[in-house]
C-alpha atoms as a PDB file:
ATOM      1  CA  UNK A   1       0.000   0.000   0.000  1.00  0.00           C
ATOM      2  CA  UNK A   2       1.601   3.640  -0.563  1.00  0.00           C
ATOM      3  CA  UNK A   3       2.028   5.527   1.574  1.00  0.00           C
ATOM      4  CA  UNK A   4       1.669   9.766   0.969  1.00  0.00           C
ATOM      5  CA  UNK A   5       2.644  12.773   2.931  1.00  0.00           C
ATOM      6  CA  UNK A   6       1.398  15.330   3.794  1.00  0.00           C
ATOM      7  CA  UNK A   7       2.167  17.626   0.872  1.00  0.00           C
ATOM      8  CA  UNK A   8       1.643  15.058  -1.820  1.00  0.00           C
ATOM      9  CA  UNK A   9      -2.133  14.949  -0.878  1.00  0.00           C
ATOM     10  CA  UNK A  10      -2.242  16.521  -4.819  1.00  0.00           C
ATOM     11  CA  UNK A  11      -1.085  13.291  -6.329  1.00  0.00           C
ATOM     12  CA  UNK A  12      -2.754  11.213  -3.842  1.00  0.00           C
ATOM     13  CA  UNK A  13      -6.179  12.616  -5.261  1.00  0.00           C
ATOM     14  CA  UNK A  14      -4.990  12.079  -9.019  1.00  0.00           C
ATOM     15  CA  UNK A  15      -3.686   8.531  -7.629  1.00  0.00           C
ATOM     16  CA  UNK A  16      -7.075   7.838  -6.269  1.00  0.00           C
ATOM     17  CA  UNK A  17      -9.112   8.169  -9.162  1.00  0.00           C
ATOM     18  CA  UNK A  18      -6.707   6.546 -11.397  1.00  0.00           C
ATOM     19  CA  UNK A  19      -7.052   3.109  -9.259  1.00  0.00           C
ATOM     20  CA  UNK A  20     -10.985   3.891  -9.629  1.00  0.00           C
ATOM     21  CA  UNK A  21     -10.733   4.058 -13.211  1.00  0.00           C
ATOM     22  CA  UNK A  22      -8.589   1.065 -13.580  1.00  0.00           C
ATOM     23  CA  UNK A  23     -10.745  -0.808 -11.164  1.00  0.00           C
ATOM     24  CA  UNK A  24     -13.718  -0.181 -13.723  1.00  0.00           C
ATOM     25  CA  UNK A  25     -12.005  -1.028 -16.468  1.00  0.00           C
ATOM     26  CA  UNK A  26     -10.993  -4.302 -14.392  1.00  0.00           C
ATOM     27  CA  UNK A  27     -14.444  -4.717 -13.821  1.00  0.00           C
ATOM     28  CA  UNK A  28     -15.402  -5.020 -17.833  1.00  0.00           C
ATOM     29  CA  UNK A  29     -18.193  -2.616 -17.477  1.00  0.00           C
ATOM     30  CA  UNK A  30     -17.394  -1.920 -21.012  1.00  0.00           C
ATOM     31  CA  UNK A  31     -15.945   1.556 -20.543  1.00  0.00           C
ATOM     32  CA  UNK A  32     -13.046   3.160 -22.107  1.00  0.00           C
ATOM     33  CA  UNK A  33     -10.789   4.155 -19.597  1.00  0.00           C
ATOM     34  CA  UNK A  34      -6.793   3.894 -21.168  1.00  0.00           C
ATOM     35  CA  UNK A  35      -7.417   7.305 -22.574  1.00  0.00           C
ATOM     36  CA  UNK A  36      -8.156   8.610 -19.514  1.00  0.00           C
ATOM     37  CA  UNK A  37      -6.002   6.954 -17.634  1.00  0.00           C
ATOM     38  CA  UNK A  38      -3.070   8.048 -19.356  1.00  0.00           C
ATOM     39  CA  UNK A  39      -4.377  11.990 -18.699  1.00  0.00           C
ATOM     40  CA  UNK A  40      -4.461  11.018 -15.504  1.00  0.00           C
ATOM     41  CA  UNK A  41      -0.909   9.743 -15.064  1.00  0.00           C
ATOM     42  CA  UNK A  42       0.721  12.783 -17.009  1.00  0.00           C
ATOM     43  CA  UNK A  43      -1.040  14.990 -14.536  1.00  0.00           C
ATOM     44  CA  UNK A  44       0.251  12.788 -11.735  1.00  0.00           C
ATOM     45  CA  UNK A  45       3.724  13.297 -13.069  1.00  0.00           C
ATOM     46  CA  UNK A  46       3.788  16.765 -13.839  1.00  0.00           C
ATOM     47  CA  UNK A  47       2.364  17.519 -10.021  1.00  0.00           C
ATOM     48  CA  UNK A  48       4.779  15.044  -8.471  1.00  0.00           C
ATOM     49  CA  UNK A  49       7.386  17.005 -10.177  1.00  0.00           C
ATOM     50  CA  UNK A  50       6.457  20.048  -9.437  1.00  0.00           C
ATOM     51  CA  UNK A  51       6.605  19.599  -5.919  1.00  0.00           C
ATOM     52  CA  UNK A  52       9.426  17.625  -5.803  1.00  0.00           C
ATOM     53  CA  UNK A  53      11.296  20.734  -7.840  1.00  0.00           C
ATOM     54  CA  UNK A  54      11.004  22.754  -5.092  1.00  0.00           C
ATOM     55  CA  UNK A  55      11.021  21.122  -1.543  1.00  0.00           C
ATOM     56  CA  UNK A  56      11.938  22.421   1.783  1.00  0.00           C
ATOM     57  CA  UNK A  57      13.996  21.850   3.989  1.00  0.00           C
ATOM     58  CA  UNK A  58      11.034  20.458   6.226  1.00  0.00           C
ATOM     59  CA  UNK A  59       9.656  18.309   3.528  1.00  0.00           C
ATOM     60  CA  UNK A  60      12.812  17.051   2.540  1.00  0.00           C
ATOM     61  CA  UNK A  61      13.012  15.789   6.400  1.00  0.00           C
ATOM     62  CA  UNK A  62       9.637  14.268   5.698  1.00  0.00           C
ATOM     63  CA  UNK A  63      10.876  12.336   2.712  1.00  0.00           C
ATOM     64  CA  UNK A  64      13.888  10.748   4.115  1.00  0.00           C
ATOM     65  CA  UNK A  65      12.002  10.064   7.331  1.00  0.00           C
ATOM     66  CA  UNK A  66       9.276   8.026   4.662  1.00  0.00           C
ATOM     67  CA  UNK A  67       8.254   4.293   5.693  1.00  0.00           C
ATOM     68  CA  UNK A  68       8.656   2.845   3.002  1.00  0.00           C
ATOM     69  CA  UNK A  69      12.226   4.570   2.099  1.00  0.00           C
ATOM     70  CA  UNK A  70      14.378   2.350   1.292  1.00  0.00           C
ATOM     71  CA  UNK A  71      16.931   0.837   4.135  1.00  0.00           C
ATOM     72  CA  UNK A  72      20.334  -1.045   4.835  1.00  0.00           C
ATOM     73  CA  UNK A  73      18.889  -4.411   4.466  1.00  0.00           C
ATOM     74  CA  UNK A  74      18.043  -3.009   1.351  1.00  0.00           C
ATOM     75  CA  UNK A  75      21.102  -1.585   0.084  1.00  0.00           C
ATOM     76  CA  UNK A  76      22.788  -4.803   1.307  1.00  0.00           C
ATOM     77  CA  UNK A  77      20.634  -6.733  -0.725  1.00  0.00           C
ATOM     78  CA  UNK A  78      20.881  -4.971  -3.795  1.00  0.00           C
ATOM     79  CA  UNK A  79      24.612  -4.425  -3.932  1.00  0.00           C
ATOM     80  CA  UNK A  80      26.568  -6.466  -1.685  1.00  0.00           C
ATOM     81  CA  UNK A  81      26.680 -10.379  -2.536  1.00  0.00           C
ATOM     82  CA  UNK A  82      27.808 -13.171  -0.101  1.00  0.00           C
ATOM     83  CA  UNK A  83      26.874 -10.919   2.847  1.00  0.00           C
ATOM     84  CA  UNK A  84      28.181 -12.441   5.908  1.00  0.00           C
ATOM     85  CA  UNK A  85      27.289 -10.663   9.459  1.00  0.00           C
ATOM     86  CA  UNK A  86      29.425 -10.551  12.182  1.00  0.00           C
ATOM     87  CA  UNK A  87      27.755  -9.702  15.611  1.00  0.00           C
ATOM     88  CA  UNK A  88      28.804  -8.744  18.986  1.00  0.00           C
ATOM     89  CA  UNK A  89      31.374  -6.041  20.175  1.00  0.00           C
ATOM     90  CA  UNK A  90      32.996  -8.851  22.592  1.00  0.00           C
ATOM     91  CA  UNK A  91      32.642  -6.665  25.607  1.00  0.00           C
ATOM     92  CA  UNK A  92      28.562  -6.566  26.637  1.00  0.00           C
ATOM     93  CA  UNK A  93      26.315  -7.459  23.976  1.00  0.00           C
ATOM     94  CA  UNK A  94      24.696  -7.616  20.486  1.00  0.00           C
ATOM     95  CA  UNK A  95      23.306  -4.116  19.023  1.00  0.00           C
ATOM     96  CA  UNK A  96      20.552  -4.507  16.436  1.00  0.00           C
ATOM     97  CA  UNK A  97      20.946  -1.199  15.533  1.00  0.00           C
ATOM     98  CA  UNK A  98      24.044  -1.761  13.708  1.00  0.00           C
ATOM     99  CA  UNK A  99      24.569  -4.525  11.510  1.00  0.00           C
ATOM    100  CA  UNK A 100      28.226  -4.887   9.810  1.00  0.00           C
ATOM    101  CA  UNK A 101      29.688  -7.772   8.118  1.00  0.00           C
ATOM    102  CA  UNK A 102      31.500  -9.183   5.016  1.00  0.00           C
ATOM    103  CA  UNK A 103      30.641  -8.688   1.463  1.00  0.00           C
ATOM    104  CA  UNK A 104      31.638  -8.375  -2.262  1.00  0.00           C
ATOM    105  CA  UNK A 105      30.970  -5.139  -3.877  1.00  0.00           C
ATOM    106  CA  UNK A 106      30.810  -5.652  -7.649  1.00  0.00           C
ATOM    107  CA  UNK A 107      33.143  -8.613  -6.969  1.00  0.00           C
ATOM    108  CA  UNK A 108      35.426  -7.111  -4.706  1.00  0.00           C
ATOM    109  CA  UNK A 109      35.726  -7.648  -1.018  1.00  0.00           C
ATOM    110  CA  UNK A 110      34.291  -5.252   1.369  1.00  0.00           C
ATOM    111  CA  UNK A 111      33.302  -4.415   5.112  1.00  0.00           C
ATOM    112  CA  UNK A 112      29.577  -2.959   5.609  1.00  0.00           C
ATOM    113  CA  UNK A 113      28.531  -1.056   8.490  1.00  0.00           C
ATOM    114  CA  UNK A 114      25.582   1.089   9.028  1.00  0.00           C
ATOM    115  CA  UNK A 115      22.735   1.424  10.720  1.00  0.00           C
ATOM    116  CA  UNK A 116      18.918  -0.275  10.458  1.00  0.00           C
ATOM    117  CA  UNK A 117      16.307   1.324  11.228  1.00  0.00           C
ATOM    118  CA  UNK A 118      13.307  -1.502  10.102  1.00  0.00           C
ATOM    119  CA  UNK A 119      10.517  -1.818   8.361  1.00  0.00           C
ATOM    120  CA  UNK A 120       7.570  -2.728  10.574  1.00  0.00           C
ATOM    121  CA  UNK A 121       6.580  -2.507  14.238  1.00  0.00           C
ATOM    122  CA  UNK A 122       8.429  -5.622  14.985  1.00  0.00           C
ATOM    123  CA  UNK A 123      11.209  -5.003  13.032  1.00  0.00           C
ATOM    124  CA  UNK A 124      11.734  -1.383  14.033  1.00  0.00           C
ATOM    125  CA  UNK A 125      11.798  -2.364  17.979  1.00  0.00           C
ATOM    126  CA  UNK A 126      14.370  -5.409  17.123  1.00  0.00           C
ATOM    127  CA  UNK A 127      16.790  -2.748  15.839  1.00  0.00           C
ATOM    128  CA  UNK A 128      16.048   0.035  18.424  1.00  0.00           C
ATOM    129  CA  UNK A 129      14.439   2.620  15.318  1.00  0.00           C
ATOM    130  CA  UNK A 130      17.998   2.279  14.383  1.00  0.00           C
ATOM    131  CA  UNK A 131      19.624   4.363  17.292  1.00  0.00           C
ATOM    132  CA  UNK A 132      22.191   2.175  18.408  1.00  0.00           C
ATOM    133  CA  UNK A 133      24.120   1.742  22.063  1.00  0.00           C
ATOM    134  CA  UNK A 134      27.588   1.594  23.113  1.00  0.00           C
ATOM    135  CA  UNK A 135      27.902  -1.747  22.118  1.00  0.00           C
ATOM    136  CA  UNK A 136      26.677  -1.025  18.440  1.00  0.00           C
ATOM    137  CA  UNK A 137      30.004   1.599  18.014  1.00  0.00           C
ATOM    138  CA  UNK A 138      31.993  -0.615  19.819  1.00  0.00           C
ATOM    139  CA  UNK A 139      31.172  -3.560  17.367  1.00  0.00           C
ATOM    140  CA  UNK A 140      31.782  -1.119  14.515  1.00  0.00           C
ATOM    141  CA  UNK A 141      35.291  -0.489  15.892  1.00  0.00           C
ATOM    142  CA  UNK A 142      35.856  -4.228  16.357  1.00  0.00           C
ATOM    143  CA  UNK A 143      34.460  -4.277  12.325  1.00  0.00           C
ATOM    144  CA  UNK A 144      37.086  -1.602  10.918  1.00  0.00           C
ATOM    145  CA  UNK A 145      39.847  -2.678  12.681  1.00  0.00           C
ATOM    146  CA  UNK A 146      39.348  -6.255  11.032  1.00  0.00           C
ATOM    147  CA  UNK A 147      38.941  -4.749   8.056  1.00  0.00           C
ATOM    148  CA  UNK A 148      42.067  -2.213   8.480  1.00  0.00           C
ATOM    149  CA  UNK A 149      44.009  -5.602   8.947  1.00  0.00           C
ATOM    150  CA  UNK A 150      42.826  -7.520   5.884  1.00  0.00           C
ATOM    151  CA  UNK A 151      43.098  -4.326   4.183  1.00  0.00           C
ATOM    152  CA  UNK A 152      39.380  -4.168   2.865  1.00  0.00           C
ATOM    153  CA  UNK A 153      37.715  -0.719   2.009  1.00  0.00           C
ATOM    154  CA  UNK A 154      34.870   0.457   4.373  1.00  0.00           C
ATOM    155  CA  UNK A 155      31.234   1.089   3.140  1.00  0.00           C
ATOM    156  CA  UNK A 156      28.761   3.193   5.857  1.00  0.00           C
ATOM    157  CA  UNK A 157      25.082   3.309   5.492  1.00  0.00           C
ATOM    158  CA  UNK A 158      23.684   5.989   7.197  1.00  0.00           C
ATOM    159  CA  UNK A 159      20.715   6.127   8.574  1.00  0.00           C
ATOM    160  CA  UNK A 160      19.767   6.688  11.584  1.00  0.00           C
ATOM    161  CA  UNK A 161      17.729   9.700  14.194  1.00  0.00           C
ATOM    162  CA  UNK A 162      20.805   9.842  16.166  1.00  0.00           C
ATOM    163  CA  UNK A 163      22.556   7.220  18.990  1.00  0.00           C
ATOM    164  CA  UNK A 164      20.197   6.337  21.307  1.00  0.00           C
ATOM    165  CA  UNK A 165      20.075   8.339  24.384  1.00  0.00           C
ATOM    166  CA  UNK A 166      18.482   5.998  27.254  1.00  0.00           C
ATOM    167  CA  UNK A 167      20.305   5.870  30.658  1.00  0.00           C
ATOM    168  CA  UNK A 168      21.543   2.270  30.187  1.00  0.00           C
ATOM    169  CA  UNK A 169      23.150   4.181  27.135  1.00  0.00           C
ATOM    170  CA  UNK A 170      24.713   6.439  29.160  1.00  0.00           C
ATOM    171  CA  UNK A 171      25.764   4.249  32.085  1.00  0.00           C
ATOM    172  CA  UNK A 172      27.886   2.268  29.565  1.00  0.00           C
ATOM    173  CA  UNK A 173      29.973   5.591  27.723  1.00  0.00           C
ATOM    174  CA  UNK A 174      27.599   6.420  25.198  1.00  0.00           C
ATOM    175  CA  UNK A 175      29.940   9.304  24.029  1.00  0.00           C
ATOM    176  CA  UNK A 176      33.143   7.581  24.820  1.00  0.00           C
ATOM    177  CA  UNK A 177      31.811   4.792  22.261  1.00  0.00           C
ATOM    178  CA  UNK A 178      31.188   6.926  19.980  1.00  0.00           C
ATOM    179  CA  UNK A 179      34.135   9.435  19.923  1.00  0.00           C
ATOM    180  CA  UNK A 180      36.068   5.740  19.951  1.00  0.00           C
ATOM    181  CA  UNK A 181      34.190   4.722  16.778  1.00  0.00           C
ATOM    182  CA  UNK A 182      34.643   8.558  15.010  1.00  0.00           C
ATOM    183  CA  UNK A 183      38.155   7.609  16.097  1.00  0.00           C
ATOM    184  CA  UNK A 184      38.554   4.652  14.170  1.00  0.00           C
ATOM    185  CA  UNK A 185      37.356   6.105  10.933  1.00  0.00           C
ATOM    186  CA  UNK A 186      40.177   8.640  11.007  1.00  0.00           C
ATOM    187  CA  UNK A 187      42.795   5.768  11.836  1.00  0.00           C
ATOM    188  CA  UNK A 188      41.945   3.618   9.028  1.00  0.00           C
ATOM    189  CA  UNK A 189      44.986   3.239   6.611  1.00  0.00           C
ATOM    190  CA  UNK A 190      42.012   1.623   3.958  1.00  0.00           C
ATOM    191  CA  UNK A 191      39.477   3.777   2.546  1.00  0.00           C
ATOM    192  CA  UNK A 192      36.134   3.921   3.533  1.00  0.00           C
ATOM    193  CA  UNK A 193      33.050   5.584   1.754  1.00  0.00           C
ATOM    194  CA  UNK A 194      29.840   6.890   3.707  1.00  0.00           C
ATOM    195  CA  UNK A 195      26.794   7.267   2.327  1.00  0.00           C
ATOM    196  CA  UNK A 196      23.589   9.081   3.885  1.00  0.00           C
ATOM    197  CA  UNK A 197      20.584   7.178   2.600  1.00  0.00           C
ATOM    198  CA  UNK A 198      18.089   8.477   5.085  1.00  0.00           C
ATOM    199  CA  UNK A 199      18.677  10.602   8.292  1.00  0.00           C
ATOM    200  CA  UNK A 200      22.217  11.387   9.507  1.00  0.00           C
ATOM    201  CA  UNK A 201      21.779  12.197  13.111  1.00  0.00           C
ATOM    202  CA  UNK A 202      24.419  13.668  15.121  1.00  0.00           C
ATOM    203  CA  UNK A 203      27.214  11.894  16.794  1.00  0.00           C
ATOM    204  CA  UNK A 204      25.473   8.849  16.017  1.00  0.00           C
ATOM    205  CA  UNK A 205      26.244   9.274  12.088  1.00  0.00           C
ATOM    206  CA  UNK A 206      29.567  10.647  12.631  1.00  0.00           C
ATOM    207  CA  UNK A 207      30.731   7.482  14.742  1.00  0.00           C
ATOM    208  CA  UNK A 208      30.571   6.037  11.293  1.00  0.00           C
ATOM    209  CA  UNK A 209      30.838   8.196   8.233  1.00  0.00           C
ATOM    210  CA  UNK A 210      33.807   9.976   8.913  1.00  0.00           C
ATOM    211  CA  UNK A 211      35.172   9.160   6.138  1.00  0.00           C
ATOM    212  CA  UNK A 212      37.177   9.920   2.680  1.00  0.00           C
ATOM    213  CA  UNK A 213      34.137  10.171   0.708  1.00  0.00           C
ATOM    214  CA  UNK A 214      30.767  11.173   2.219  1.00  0.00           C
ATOM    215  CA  UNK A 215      27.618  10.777  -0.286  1.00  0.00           C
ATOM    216  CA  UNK A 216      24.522  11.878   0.806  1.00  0.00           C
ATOM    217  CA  UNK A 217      20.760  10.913  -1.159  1.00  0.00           C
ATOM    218  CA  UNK A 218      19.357  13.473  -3.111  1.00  0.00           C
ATOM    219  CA  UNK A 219      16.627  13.653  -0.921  1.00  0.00           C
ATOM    220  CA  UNK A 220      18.313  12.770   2.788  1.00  0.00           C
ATOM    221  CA  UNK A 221      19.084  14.575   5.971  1.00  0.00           C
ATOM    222  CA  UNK A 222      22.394  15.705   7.811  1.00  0.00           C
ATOM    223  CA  UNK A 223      22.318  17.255  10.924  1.00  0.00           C
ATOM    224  CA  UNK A 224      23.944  18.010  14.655  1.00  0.00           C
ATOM    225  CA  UNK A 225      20.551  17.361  15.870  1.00  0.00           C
ATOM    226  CA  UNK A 226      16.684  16.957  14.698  1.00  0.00           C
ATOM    227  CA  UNK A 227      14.460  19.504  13.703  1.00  0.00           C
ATOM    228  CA  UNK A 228      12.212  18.966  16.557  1.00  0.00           C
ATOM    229  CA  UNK A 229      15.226  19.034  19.004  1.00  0.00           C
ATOM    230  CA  UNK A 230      16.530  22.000  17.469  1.00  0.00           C
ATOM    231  CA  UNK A 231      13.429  24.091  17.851  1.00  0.00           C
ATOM    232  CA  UNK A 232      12.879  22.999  21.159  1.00  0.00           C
ATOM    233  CA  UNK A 233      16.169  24.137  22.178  1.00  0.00           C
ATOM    234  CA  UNK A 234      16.013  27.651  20.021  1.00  0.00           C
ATOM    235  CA  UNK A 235      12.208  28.207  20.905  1.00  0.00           C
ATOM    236  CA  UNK A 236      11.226  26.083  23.832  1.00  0.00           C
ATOM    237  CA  UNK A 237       8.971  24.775  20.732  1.00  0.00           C
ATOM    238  CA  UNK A 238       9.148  21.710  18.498  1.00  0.00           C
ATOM    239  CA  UNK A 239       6.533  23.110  16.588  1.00  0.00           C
ATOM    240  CA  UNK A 240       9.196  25.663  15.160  1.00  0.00           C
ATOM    241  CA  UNK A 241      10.277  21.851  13.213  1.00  0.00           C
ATOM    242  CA  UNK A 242       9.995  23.515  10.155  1.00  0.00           C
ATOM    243  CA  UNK A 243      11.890  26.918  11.148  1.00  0.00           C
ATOM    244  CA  UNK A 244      14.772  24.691  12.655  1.00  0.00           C
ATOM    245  CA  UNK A 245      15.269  22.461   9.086  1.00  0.00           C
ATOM    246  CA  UNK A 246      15.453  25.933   7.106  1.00  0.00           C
ATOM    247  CA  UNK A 247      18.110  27.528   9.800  1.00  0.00           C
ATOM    248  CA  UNK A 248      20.116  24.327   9.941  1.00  0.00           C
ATOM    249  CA  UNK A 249      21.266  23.958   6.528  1.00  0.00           C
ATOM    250  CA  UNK A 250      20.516  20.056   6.583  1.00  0.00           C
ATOM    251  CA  UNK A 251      19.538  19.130   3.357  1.00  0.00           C
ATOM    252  CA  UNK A 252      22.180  17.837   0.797  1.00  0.00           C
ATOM    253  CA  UNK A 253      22.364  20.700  -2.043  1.00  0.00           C
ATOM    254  CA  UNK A 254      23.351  23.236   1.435  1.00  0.00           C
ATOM    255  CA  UNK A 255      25.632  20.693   3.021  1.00  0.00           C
ATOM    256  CA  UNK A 256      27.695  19.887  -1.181  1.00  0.00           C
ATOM    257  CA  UNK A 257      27.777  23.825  -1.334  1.00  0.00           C
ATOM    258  CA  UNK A 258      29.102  24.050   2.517  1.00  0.00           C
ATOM    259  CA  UNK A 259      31.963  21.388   1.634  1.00  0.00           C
ATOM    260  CA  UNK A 260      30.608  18.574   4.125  1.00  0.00           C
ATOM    261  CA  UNK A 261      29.475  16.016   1.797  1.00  0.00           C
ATOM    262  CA  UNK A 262      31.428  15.274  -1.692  1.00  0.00           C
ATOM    263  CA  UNK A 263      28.964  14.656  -3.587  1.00  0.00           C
ATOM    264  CA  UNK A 264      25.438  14.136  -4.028  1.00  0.00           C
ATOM    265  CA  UNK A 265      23.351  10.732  -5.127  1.00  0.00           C
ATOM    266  CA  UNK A 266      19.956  11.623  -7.387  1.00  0.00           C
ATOM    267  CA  UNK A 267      16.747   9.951  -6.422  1.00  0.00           C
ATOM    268  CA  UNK A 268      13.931   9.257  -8.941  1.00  0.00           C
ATOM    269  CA  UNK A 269      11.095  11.338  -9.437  1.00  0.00           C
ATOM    270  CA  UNK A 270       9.463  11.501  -6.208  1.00  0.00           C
ATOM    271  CA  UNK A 271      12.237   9.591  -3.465  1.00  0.00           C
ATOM    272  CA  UNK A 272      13.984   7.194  -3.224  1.00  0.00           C
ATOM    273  CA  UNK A 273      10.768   5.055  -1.701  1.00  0.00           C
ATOM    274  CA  UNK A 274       9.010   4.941  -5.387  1.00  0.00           C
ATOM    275  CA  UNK A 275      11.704   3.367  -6.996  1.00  0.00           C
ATOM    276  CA  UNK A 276      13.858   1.587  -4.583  1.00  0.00           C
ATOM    277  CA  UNK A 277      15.820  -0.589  -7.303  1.00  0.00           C
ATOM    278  CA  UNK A 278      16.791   3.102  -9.384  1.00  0.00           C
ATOM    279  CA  UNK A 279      17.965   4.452  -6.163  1.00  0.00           C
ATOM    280  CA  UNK A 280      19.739   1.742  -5.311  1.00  0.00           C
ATOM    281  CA  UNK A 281      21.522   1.171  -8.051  1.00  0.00           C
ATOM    282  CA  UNK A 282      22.553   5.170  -8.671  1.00  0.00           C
ATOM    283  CA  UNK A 283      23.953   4.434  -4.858  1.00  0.00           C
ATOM    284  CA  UNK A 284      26.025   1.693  -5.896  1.00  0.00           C
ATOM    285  CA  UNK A 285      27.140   3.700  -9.106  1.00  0.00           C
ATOM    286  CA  UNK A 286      28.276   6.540  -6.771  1.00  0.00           C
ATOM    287  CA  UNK A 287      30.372   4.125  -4.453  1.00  0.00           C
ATOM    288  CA  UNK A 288      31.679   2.691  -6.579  1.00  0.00           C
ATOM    289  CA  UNK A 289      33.353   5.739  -8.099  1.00  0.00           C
ATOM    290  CA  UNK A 290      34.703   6.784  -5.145  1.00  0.00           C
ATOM    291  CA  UNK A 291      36.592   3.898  -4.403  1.00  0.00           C
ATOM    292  CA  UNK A 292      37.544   4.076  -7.963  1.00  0.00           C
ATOM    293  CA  UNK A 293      39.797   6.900  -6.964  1.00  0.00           C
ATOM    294  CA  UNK A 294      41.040   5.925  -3.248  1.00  0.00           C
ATOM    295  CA  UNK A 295      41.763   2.378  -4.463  1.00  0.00           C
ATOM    296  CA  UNK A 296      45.128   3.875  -6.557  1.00  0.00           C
ATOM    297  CA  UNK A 297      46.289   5.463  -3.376  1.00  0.00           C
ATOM    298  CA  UNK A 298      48.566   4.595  -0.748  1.00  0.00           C
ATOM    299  CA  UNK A 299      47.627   3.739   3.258  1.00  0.00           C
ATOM    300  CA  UNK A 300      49.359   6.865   4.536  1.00  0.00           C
ATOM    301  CA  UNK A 301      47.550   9.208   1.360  1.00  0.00           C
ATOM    302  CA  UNK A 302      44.292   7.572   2.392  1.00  0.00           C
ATOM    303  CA  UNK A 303      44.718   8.399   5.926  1.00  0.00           C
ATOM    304  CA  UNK A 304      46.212  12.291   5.268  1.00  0.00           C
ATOM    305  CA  UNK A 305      43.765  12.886   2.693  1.00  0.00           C
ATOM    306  CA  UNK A 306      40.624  11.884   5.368  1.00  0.00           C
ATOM    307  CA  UNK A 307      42.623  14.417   7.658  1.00  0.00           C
ATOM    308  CA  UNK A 308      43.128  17.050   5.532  1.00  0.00           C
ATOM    309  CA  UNK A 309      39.398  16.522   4.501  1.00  0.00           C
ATOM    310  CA  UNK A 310      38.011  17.494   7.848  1.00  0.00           C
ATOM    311  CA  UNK A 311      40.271  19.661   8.945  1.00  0.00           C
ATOM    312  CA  UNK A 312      38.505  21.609   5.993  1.00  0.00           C
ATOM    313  CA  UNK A 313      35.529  21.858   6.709  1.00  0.00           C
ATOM    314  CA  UNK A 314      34.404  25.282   7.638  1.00  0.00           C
ATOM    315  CA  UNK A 315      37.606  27.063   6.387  1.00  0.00           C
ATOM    316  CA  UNK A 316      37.030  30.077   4.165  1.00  0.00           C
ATOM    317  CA  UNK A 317      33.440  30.617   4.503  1.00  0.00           C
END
């Protein structure tokens, strides 16, 4: 079933009737509905364009908060074959949140990280709405230090609202974990490519996508905090959400032009969630050109050239 936002309630009406006229047709009342039909879709189109042409900052949150967006598992599955998991950070537990493991990119061996938000009720409380613990950054530091010594490249999937911020969190060095994992991605002597394919909240993204070459989806998020948190801090009022997004510059055309992504990854027509397979793909494409370029160099240019890469940031603007 698909699933609309708020602003899209446009194309859900054209949607609607289209299903009604197909249904009819279905039905073999004998009426002539392709013609129609196909008036119908081009007006769909042109609408879904439209708004998609000119989204804010707000509704761009919307979109790469959607249900039905694609996530890791899916990436995984579309890209990675012979996708082994490894679990455990071999100090307190197994985090759901994160999932890592062993792969072949387009035949080549890999590490995966990133984070899983699910895609049901049952699902989405197995991996903690993908805000991991302690133990998920410390099993992502026990993951790139393996791969550091096989010498396999890195790949981060991004996703997630931020770490999770519950007291048992905190009792076991939230922060420490995840200054730890932000640590590890600098050490690495291999490269490693991030990619934002939903939310990037916070500390929690950073633990893992500090890295050579950080992608972001056409249509996802980056940010030092949500929206809601943001205006809530600003405001004393999360219903400023939609002031916050503007102010914060999170979207991934403001965060290209502000040097903190390298480059952006386009979604079809209307997100990522309508054609899952395109966006896929077109995320594979990008990685895949990235390590491209970090494959011909050396351990100690991979590591100065991360350096030098955030030390950037923020310089001569």
């Amino acid at each position: 079933m698909k699933s609309y936002l708020d602003f899209e309630k446009p194309v859900a009406e054209l949607q609607a009737k289209i299903a009604e006229l197909r249904t009819l047709g279905e039905n073999g009342d004998g009426v002539a509905i392709d013609e129609d039909v196909r008036r119908l879709e081009a007006k769909s189109d042109a609408a879904l364009k439209e708004l998609y042409a000119a989204l804010t900052p707000w509704q761009k949150t919307l979109v790469a908060r959607h249900p039905n967006r694609p996530h890791f598992v899916d990436f995984v599955k579309g890209l990675i074959e012979d996708f082994t998991p490894l679990a455990g950070d071999r100090l307190f537990a197994e985090d759901e949140a994160i999932i890592g493991g062993l792969g072949r990119f387009r035949g080549e061996p890999v590490m995966v990280i990133g984070q899983e938000k699910g895609a049901d009720t049952e699902s989405r409380l197995k991996h903690n709405f993908g805000m991991a613990r302690p133990e998920g950054y410390r099993k992502a530091i026990r993951l790139m230090e393996t791969a550091d010594r096989f010498g396999l490249p890195v790949i981060a999937l991004v996703d997630t609202a931020g770490a999770f911020p519950g007291i048992d969190a905190e009792q076991r060095g939230q922060a420490e974990a995840i200054a730890r994992s932000t640590e590890a991605c600098l050490n690495l002597t291999v490269p490693n490519v991030a990619v934002v394919i939903g939310e990037g909240g916070s500390g929690g993204a950073i633990a893992i996508a500090t890295a050579n070459a950080v992608l972001m989806l056409e249509h996802a998020i980056y940010s030092v905090i949500s929206p809601e948190g943001a205006a809530s801090i600003l405001w004393r009022d999360a219903a400023k959400a939609q002031d916050a997004a503007t102010a914060m510059k999170i979207t991934s055309s403001d965060l290209l032009r502000l040097g903190v992504v390298d480059d952006v990854v386009p979604e079809p027509l209307g997100g990522a969630h309508r054609a899952p397979d395109v966006a896929i793909a077109a995320t594979g494409d990008a990685i895949s050109a990235a390590l491209a370029r970090l494959m011909a160099l050396s351990p100690e240019e991979v590591r100065a050239e991360r350096r030098a890469k955030f030390l950037a940031i923020g310089r001569g603007l």
